[in-house]
C-alpha atoms as a PDB file:
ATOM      1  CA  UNK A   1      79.569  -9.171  28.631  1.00  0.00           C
ATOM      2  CA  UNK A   2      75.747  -8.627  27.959  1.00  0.00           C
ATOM      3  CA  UNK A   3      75.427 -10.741  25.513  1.00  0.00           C
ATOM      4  CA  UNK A   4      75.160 -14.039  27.951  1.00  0.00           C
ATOM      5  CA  UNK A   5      72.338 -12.170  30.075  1.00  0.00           C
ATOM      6  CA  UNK A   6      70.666 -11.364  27.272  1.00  0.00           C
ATOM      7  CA  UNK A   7      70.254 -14.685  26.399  1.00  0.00           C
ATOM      8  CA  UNK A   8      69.731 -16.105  29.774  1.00  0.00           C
ATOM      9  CA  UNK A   9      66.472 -13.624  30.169  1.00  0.00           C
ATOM     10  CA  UNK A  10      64.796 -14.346  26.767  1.00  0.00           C
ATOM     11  CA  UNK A  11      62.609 -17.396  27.973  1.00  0.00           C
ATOM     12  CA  UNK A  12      61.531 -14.828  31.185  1.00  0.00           C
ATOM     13  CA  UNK A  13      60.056 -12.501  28.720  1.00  0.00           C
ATOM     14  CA  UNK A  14      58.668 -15.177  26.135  1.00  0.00           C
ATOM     15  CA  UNK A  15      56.295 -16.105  29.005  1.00  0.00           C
ATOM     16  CA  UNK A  16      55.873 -12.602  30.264  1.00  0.00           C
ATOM     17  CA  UNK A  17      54.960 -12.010  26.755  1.00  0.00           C
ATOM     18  CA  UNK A  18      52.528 -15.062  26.217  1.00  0.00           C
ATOM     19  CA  UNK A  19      51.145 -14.195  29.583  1.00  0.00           C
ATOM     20  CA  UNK A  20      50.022 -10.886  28.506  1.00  0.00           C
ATOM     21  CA  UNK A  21      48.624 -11.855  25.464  1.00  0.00           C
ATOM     22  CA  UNK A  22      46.767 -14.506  27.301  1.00  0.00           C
ATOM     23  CA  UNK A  23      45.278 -11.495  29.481  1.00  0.00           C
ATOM     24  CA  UNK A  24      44.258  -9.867  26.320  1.00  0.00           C
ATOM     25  CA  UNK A  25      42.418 -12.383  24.843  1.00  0.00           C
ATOM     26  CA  UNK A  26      40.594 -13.148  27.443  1.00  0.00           C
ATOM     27  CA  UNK A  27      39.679  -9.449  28.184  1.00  0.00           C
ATOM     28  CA  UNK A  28      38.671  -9.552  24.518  1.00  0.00           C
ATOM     29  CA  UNK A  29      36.204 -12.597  24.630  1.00  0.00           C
ATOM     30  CA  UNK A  30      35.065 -11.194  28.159  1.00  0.00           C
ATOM     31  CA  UNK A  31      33.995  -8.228  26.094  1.00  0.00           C
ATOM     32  CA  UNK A  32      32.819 -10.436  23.314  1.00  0.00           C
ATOM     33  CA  UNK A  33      30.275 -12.180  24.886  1.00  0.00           C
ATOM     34  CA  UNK A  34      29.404  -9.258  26.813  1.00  0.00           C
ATOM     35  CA  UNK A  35      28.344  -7.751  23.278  1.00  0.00           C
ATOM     36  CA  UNK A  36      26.983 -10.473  22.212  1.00  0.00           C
ATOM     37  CA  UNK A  37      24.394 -10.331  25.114  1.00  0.00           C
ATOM     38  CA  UNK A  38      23.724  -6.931  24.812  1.00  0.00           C
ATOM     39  CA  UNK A  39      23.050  -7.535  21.345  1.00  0.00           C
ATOM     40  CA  UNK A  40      20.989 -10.322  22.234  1.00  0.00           C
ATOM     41  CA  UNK A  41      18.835  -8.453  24.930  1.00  0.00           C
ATOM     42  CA  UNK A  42      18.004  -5.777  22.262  1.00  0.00           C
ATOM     43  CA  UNK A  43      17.379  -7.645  19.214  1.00  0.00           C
ATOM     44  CA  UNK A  44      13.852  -8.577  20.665  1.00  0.00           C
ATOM     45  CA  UNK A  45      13.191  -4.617  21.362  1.00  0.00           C
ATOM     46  CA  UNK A  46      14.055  -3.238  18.427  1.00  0.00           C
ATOM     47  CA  UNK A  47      12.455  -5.852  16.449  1.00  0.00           C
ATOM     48  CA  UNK A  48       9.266  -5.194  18.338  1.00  0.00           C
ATOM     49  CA  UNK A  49      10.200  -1.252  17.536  1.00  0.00           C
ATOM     50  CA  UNK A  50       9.086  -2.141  13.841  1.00  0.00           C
ATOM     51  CA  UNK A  51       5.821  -3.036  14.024  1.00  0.00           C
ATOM     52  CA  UNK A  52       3.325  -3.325  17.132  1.00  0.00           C
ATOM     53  CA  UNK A  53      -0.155  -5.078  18.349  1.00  0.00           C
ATOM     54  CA  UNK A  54      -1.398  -2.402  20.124  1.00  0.00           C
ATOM     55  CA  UNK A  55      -1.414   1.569  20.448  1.00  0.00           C
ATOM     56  CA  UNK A  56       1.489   1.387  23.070  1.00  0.00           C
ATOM     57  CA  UNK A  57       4.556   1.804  20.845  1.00  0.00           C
ATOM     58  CA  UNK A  58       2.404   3.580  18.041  1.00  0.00           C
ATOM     59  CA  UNK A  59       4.203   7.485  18.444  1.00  0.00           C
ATOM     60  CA  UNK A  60       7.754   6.142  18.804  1.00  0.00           C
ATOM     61  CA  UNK A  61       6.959   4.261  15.873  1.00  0.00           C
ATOM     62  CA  UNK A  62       5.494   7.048  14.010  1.00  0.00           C
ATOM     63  CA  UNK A  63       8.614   9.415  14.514  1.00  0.00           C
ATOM     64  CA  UNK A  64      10.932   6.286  13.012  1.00  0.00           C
ATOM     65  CA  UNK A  65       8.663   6.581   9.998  1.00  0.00           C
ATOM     66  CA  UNK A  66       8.766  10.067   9.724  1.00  0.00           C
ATOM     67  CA  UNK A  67      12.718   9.368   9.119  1.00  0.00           C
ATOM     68  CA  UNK A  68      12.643   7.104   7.054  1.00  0.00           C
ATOM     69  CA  UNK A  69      10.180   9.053   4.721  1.00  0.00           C
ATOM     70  CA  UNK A  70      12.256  11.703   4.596  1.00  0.00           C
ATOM     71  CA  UNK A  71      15.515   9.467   4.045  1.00  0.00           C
ATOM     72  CA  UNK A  72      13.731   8.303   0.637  1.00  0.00           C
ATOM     73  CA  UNK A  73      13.616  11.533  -0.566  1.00  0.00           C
ATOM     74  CA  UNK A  74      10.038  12.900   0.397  1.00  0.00           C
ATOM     75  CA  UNK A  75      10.146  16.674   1.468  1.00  0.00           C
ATOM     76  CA  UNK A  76       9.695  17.244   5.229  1.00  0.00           C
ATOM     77  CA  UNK A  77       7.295  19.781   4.844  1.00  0.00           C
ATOM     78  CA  UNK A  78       4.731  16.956   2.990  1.00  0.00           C
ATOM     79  CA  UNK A  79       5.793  14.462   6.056  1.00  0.00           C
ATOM     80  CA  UNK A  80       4.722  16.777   8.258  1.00  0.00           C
ATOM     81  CA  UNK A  81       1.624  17.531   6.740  1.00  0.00           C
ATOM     82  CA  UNK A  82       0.924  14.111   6.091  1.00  0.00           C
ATOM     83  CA  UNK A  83       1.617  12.938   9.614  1.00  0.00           C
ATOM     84  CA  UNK A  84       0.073  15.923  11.569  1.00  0.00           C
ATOM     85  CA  UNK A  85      -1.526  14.725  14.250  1.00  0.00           C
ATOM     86  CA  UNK A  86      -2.403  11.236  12.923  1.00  0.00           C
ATOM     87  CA  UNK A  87      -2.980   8.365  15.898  1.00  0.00           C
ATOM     88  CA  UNK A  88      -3.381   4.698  16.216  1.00  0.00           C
ATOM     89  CA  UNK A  89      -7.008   3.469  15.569  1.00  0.00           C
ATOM     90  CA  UNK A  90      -8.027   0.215  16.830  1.00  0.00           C
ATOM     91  CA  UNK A  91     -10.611   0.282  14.676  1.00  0.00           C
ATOM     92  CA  UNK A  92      -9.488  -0.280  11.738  1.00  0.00           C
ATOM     93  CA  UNK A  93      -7.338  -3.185  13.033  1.00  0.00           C
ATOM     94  CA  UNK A  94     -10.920  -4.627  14.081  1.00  0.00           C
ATOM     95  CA  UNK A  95     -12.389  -4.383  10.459  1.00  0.00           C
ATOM     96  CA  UNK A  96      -8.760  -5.374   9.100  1.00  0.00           C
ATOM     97  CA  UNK A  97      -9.437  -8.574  11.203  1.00  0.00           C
ATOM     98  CA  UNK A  98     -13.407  -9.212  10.226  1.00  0.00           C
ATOM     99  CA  UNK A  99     -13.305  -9.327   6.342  1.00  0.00           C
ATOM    100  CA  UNK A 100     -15.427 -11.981   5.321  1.00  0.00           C
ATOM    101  CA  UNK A 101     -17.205 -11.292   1.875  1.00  0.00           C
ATOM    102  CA  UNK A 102     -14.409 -12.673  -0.746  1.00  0.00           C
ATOM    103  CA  UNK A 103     -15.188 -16.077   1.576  1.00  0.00           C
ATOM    104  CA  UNK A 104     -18.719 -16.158  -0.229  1.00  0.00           C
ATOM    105  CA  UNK A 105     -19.247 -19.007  -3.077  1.00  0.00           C
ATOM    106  CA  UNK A 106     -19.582 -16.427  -6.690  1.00  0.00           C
ATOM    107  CA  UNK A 107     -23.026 -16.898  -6.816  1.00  0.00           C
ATOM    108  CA  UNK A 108     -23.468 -15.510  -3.327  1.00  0.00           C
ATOM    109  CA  UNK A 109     -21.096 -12.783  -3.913  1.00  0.00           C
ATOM    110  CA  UNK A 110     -22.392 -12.008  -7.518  1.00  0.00           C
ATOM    111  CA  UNK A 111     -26.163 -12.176  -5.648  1.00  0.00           C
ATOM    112  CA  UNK A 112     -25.071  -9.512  -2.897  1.00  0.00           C
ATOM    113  CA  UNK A 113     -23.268  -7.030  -5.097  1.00  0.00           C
ATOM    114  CA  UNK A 114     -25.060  -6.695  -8.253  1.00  0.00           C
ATOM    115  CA  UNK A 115     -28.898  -6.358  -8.754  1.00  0.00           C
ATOM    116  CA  UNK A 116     -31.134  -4.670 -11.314  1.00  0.00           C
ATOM    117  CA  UNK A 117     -30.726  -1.157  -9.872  1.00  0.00           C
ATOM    118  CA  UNK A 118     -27.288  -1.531 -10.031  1.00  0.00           C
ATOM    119  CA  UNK A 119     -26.962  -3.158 -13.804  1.00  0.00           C
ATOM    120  CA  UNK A 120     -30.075   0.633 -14.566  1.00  0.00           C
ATOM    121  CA  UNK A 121     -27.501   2.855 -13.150  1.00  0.00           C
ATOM    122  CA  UNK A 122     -24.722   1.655 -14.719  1.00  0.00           C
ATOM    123  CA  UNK A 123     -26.287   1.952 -18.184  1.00  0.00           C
ATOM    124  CA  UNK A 124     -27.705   5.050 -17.701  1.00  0.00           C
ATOM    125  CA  UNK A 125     -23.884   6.007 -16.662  1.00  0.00           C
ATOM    126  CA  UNK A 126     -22.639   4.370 -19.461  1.00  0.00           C
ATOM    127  CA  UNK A 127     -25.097   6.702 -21.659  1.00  0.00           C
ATOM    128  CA  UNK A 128     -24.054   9.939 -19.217  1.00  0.00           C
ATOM    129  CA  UNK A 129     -20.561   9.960 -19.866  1.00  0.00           C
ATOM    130  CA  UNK A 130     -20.557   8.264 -23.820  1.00  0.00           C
ATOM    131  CA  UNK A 131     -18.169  10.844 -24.789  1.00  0.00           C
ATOM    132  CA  UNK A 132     -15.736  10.808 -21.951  1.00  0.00           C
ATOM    133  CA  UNK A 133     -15.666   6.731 -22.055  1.00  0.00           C
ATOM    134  CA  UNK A 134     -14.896   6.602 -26.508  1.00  0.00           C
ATOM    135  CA  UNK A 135     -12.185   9.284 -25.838  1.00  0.00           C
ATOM    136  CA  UNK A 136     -10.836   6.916 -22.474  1.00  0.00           C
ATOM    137  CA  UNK A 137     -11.055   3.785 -24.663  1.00  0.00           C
ATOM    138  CA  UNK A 138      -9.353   5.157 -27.772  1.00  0.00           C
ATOM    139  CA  UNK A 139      -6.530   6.259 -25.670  1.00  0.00           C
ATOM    140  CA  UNK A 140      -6.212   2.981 -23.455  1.00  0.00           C
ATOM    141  CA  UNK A 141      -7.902   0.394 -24.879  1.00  0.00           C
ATOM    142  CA  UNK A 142     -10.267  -0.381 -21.775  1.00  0.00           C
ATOM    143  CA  UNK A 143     -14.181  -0.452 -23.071  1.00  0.00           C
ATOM    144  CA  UNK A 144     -16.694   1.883 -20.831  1.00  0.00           C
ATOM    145  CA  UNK A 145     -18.476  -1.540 -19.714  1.00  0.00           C
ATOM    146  CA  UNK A 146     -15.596  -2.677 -17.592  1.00  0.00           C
ATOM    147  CA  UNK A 147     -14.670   0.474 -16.240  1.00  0.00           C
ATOM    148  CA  UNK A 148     -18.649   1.404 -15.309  1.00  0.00           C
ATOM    149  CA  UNK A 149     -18.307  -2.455 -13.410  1.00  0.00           C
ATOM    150  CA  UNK A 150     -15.547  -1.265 -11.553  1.00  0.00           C
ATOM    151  CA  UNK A 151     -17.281   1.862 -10.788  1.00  0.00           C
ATOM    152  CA  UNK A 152     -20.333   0.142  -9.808  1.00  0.00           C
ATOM    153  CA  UNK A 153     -18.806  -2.575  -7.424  1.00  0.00           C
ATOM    154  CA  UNK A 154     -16.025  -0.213  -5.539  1.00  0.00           C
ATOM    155  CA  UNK A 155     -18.528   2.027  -4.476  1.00  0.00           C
ATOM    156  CA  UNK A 156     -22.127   1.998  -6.091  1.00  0.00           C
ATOM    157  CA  UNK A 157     -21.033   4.704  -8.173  1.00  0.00           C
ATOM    158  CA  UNK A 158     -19.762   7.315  -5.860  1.00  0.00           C
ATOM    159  CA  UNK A 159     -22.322   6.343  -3.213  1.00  0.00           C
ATOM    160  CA  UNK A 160     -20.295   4.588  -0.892  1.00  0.00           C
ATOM    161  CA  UNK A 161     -17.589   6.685  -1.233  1.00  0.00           C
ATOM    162  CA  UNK A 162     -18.508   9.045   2.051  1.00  0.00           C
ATOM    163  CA  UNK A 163     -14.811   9.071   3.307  1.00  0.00           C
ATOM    164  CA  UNK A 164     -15.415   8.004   6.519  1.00  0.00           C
ATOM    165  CA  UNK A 165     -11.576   7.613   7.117  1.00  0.00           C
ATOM    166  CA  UNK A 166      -8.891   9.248   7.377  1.00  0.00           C
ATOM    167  CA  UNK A 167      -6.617   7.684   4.738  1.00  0.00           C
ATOM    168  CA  UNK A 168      -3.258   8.977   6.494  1.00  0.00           C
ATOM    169  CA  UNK A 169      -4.380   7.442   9.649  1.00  0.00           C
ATOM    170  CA  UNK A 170      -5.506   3.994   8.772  1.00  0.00           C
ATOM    171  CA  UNK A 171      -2.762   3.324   6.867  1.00  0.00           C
ATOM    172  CA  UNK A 172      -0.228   4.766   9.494  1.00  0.00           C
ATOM    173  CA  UNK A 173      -2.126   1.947  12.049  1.00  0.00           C
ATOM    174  CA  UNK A 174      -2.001  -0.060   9.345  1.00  0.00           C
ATOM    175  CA  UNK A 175       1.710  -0.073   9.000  1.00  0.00           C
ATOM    176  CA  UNK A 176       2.729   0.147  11.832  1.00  0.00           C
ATOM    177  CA  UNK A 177       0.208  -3.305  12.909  1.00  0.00           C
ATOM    178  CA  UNK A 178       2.236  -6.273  12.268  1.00  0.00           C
ATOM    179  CA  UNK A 179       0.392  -8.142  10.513  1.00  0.00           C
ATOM    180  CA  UNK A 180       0.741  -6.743   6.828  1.00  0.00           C
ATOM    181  CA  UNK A 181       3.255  -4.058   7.982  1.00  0.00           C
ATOM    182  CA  UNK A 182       5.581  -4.162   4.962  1.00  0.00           C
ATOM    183  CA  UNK A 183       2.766  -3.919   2.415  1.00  0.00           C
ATOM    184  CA  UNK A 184       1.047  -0.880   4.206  1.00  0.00           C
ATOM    185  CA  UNK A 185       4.130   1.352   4.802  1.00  0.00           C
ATOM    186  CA  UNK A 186       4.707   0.974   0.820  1.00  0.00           C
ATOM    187  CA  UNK A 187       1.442   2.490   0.180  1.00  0.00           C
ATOM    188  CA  UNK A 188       1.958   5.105   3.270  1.00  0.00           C
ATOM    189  CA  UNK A 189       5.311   6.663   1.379  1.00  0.00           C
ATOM    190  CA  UNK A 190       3.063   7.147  -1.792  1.00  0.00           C
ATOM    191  CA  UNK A 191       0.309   8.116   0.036  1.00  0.00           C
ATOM    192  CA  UNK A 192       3.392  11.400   1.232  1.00  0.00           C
ATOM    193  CA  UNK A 193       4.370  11.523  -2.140  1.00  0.00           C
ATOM    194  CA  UNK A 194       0.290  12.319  -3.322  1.00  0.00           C
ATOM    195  CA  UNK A 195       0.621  14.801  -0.774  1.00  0.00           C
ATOM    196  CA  UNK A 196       3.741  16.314  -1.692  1.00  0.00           C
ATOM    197  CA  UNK A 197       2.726  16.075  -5.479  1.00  0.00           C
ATOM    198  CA  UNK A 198      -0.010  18.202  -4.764  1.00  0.00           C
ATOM    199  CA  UNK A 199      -2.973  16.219  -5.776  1.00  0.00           C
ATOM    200  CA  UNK A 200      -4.807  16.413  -2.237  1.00  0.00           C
ATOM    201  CA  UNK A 201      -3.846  16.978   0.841  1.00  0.00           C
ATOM    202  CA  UNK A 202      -4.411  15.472   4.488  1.00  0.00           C
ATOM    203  CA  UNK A 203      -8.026  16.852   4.738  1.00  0.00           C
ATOM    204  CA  UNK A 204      -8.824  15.211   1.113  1.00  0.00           C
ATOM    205  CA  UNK A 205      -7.258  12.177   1.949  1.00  0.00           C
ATOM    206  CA  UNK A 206     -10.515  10.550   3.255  1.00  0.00           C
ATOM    207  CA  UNK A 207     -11.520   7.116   2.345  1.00  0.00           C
ATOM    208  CA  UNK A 208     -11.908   3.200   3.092  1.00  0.00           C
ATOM    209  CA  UNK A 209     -10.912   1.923   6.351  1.00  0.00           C
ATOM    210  CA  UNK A 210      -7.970   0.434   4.679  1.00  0.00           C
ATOM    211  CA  UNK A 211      -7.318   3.714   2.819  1.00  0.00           C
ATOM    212  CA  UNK A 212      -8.707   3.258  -0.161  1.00  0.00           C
ATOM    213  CA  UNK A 213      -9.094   6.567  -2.385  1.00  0.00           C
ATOM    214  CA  UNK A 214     -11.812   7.774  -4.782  1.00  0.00           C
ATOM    215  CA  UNK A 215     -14.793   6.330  -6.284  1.00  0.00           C
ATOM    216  CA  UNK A 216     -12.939   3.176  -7.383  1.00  0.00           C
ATOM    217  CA  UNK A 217     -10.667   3.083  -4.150  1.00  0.00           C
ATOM    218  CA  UNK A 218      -7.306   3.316  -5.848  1.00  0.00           C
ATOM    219  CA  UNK A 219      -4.444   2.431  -3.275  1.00  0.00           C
ATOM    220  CA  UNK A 220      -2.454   5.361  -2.720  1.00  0.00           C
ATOM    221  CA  UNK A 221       0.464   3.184  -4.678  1.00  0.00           C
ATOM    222  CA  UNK A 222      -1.578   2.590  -7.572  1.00  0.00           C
ATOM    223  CA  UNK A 223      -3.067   6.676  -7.217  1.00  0.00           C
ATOM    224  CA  UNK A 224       0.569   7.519  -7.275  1.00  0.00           C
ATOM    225  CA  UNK A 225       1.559   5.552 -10.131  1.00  0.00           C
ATOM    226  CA  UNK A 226      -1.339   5.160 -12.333  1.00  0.00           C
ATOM    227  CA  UNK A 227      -3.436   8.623 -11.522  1.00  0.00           C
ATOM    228  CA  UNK A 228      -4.291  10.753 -14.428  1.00  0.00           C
ATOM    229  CA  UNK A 229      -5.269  14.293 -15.387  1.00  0.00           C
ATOM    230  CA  UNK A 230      -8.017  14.008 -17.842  1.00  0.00           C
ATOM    231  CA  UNK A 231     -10.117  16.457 -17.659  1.00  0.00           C
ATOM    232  CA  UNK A 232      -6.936  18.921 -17.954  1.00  0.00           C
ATOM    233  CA  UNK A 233      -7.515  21.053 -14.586  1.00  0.00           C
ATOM    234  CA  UNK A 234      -4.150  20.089 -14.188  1.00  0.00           C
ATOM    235  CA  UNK A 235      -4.991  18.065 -10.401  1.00  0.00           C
ATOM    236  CA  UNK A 236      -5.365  14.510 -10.498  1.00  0.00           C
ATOM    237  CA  UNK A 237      -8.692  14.249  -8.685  1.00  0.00           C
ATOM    238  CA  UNK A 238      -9.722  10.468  -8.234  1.00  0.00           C
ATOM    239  CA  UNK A 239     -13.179  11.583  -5.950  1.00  0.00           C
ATOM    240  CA  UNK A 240     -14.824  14.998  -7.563  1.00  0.00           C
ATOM    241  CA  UNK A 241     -13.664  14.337 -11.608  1.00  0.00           C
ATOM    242  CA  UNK A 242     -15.913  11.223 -12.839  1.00  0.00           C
ATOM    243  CA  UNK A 243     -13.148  11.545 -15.858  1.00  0.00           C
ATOM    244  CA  UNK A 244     -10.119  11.443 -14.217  1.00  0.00           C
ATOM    245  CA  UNK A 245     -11.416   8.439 -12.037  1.00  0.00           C
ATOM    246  CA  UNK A 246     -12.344   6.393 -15.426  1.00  0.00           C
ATOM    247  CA  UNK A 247      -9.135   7.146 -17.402  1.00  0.00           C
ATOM    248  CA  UNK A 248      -6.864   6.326 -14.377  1.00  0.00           C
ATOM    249  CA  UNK A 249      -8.305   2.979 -13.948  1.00  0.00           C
ATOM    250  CA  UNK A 250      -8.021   2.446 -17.378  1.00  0.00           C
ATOM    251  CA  UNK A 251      -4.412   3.685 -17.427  1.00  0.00           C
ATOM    252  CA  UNK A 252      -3.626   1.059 -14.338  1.00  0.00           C
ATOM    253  CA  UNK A 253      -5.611  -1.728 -16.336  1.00  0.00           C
ATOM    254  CA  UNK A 254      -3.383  -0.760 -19.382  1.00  0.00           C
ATOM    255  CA  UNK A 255      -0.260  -0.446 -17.301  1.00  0.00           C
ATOM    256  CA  UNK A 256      -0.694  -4.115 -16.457  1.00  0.00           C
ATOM    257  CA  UNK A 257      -1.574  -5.303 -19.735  1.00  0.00           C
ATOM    258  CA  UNK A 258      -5.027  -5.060 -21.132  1.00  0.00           C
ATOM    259  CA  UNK A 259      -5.427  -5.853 -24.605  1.00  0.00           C
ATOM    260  CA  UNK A 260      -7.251  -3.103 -26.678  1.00  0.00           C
ATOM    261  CA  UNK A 261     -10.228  -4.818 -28.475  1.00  0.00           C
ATOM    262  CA  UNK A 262     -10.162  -8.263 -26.883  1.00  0.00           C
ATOM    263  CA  UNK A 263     -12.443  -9.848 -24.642  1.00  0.00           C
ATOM    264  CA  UNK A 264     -12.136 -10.444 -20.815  1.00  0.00           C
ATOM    265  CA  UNK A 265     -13.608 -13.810 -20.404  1.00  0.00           C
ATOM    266  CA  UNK A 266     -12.597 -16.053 -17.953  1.00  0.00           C
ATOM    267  CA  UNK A 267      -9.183 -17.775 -19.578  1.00  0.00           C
ATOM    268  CA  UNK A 268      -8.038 -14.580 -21.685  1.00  0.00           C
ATOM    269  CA  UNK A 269      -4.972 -12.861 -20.804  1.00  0.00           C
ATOM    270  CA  UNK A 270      -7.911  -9.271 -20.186  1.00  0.00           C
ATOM    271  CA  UNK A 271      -9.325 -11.406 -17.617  1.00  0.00           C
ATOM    272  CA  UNK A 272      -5.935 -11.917 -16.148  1.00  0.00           C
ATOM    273  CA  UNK A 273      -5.032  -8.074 -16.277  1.00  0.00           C
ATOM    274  CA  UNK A 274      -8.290  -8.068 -14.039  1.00  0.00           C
ATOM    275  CA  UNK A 275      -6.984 -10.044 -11.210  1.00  0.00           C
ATOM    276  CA  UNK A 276      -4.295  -7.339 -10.710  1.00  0.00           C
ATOM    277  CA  UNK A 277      -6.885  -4.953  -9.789  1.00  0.00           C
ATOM    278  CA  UNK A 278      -8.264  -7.270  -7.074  1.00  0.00           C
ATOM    279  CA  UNK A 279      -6.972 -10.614  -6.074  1.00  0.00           C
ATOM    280  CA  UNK A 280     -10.045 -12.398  -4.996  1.00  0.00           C
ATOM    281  CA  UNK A 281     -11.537 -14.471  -7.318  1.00  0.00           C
ATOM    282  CA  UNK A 282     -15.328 -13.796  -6.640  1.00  0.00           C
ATOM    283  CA  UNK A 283     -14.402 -10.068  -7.488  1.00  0.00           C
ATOM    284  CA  UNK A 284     -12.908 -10.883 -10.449  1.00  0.00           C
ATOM    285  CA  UNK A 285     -15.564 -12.740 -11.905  1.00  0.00           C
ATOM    286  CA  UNK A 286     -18.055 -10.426 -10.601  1.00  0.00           C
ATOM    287  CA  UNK A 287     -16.565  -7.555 -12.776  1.00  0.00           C
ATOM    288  CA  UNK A 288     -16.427  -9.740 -15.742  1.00  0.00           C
ATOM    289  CA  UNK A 289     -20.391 -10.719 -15.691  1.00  0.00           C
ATOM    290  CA  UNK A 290     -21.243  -7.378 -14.673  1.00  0.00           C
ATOM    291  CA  UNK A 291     -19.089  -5.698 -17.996  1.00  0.00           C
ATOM    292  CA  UNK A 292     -20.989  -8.531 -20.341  1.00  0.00           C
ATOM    293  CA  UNK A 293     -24.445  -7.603 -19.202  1.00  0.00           C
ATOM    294  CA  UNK A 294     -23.773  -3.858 -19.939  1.00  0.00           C
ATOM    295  CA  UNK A 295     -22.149  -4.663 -22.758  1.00  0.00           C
ATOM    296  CA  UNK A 296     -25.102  -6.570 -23.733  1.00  0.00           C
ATOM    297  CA  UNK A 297     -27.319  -3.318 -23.450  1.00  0.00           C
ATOM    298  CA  UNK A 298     -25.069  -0.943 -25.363  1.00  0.00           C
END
């Protein structure tokens, strides 16, 4: 005797059935695009939470780096130290924004940078530290005359290197600008790791405006990677030691290629390696002419 009701009431539930699935799915793309526009709404804000034009997001920012520094492995206690008190500083956005020397023809570069006193000094360097430049040379190839042009150009021999800025907080502004923000936050994680290495710490980090380090402003990647000990007073010390300075510019010269006992004309794969320590052709060539006439004097 059920059977037949049974049967009669199957279509009634079919649609009750379909009917409630209906209601489901449309529930679920109610609460689809609902997502969607929520996701939407905040795309543009936390895209804007990665980088900024001005100081306004800077110490939210700063704490999201502080994270993610510590998420690749750098102690907390260098992070902090790093970081302590560092702020946003619009000026070095303004002199990130005014570069205009690589812009110069290579005659009017070449004019500007090197003169006589420059070319004296560097030979009487070259004759100074004789010793320390055969023993640099026999362990990585690089001649004294290159490394004294290096010297010369990055900071007249020490001269320039006052350390007006802090390196920690230019290249905090730095990253966090958007403009080169990628390529600055590389060089602020090794600028931690420096820190947590123990080769200086945040009141030693002074330098260029676009952190820079030491008498031939290494960036803190290159520092990190490329910084040596040769004097043996077991700190790698890239302003105070004139040796270490010389031997870790020859080690990063080596480290991207440089041919022991070849030239480094323009054309030769030396002259090449010498474009990987600054990109600008001017400054290239500048280095080159400047090695050949102290070569010249040796």
């Amino acid at each position: 005797m059920m059977a037949p009701n049974m049967s009669h009431n199957r279509p009634r539930e079919r649609v009750t059935e379909m009917t409630s699935l209906v209601g489901v799915w449309w529930r679920c793309m109610r609460l689809s695009v609902a997502v969607a526009t929520l996701v939407c709404a905040l795309a543009p804000a936390a895209s804007a939470a990665n980088c900024g034009d001005d100081a306004g997001g800077f110490d939210a920012w700063l704490a999201g780096l502080k994270r993610t520094a510590v998420a690749q492995g750098i102690a907390p206690a260098a992070v902090n130290a790093g970081l302590a008190g560092v702020s946003y500083d619009p000026t070095v956005i303004r002199l990130d924004r005014s570069q205009r020397s690589f812009k110069l023809s290579f005659e009017e570069f070449y004019t500007r940078r090197v003169g006589p006193a420059l070319i004296r000094r560097g030979q009487t360097l070259m004759r100074t530290h004789a010793t320390t430049l055969d023993r640099i040379e026999q362990r990585y190839g690089v001649p004294g005359p290159i490394l004294i042009s290096i010297w010369g150009l990055e900071t007249n021999y020490g001269s320039d290197s006052s350390g007006k800025f802090s390196v920690m907080r230019s290249l905090a502004t730095l990253s966090y600008d958007c403009r080169r923000s990628e390529f600055f936050t590389a060089h602020l994680l090794d600028a931690l790791r420096i820190i947590e290495r123990g080769d200086l710490n945040l009141a030693q980090l002074r330098g260029g405006w676009a952190g820079e380090i030491g008498h031939t402003q290494f960036m803190p990647s290159g520092y990190f990677k490329y910084a040596v000990d040769f004097d043996g007073d077991g700190r790698r010390d890239l302003e105070a030691s004139v040796a270490d300075m010389l031997a870790s510019t020859a080690n990063f010269l080596k480290g991207h290629g440089w041919q022991a006992g070849q030239g480094w004309e323009p054309g030769s794969a030396n002259y090449a390696v010498i474009k990987d320590w600054n990109k600008a052709e001017v400054y290239q060539r500048t280095i080159a002419v400047m090695a050949s006439k102290l070569a010249e004097s040796r």
